[in-house]
N, C-alpha and C. Protein backbone atom coordinates (compact mmCIF):
# COMPACT_ATOMS: atom_id res chain seq x y z
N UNK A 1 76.28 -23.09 10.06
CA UNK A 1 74.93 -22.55 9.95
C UNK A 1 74.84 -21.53 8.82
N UNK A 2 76.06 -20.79 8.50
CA UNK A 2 75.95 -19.48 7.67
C UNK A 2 76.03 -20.41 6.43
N UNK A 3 76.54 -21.53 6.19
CA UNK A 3 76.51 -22.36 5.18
C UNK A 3 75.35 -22.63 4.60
N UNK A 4 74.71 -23.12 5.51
CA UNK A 4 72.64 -23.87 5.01
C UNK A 4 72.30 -22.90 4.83
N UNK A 5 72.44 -21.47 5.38
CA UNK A 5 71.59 -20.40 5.23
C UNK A 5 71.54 -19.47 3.41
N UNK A 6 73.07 -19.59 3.36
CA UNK A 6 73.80 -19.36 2.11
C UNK A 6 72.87 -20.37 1.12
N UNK A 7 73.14 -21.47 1.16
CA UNK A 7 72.59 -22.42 -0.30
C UNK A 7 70.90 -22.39 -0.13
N UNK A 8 70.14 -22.15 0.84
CA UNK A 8 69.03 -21.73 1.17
C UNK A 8 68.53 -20.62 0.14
N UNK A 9 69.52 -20.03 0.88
CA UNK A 9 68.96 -18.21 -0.48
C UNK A 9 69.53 -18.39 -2.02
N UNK A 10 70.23 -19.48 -1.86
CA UNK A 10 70.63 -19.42 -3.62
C UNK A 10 69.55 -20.29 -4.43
N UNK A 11 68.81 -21.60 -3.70
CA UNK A 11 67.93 -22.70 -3.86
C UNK A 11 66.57 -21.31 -3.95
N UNK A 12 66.63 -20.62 -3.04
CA UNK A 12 65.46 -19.75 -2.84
C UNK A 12 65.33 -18.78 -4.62
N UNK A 13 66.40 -18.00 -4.53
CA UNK A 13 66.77 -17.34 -5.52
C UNK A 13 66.82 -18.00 -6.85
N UNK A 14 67.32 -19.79 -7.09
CA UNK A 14 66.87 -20.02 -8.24
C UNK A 14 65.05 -20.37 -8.84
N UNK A 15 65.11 -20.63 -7.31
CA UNK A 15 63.47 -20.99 -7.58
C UNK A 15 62.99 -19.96 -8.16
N UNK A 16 62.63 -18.45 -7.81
CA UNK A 16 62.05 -17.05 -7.76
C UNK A 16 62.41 -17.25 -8.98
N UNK A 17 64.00 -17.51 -10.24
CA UNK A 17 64.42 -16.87 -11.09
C UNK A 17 63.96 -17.84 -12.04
N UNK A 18 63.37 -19.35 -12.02
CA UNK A 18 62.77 -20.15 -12.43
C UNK A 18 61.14 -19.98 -12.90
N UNK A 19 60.36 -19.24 -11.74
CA UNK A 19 59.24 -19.03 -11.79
C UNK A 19 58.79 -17.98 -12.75
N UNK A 20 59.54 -16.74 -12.36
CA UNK A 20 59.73 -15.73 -13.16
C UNK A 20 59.61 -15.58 -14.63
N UNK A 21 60.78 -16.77 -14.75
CA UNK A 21 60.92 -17.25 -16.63
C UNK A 21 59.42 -17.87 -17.27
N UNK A 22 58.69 -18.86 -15.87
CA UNK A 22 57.85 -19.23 -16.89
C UNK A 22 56.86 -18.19 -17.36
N UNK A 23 56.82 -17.67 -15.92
CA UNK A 23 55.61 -16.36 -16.43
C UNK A 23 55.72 -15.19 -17.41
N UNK A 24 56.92 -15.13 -17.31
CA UNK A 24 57.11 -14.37 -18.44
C UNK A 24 56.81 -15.23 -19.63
N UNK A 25 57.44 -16.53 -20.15
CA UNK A 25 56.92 -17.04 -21.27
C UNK A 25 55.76 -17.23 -21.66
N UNK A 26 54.63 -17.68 -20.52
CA UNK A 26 53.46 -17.50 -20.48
C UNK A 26 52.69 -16.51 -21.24
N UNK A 27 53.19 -15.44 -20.17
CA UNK A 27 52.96 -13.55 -21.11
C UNK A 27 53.09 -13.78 -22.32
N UNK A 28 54.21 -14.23 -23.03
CA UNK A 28 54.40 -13.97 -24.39
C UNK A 28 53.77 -14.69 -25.58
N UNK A 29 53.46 -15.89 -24.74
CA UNK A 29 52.42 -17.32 -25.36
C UNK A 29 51.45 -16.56 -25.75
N UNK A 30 50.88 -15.72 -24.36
CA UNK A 30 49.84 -15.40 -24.83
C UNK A 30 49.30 -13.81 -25.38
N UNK A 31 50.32 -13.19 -25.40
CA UNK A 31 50.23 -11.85 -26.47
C UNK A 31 50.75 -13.04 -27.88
N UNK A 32 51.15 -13.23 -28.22
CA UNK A 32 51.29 -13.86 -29.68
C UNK A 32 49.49 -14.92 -30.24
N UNK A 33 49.34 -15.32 -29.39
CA UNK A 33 48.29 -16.27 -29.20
C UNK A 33 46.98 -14.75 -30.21
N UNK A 34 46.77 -13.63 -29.57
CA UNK A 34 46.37 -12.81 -30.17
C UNK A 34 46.60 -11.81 -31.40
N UNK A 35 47.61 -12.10 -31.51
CA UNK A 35 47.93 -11.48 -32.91
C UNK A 35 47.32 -12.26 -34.20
């Protein structure tokens, strides 16, 4: 059980660290987009 729970929070944790990236690129799309 401590197993599923483990790859759970890492599946969890890449997702969060996935999402993160786009929005940040997003951000930057669009401060450049204005210059």
């Amino acid at each position: 059980m401590d197993t599923l729970r483990n790859t759970l929070a890492e599946y969890h944790a890449i997702l969060m660290n996935l999402e993160d990236r786009e929005s940040i690129e997003a951000v930057s799309e669009g401060s450049t987009e204005d210059k």
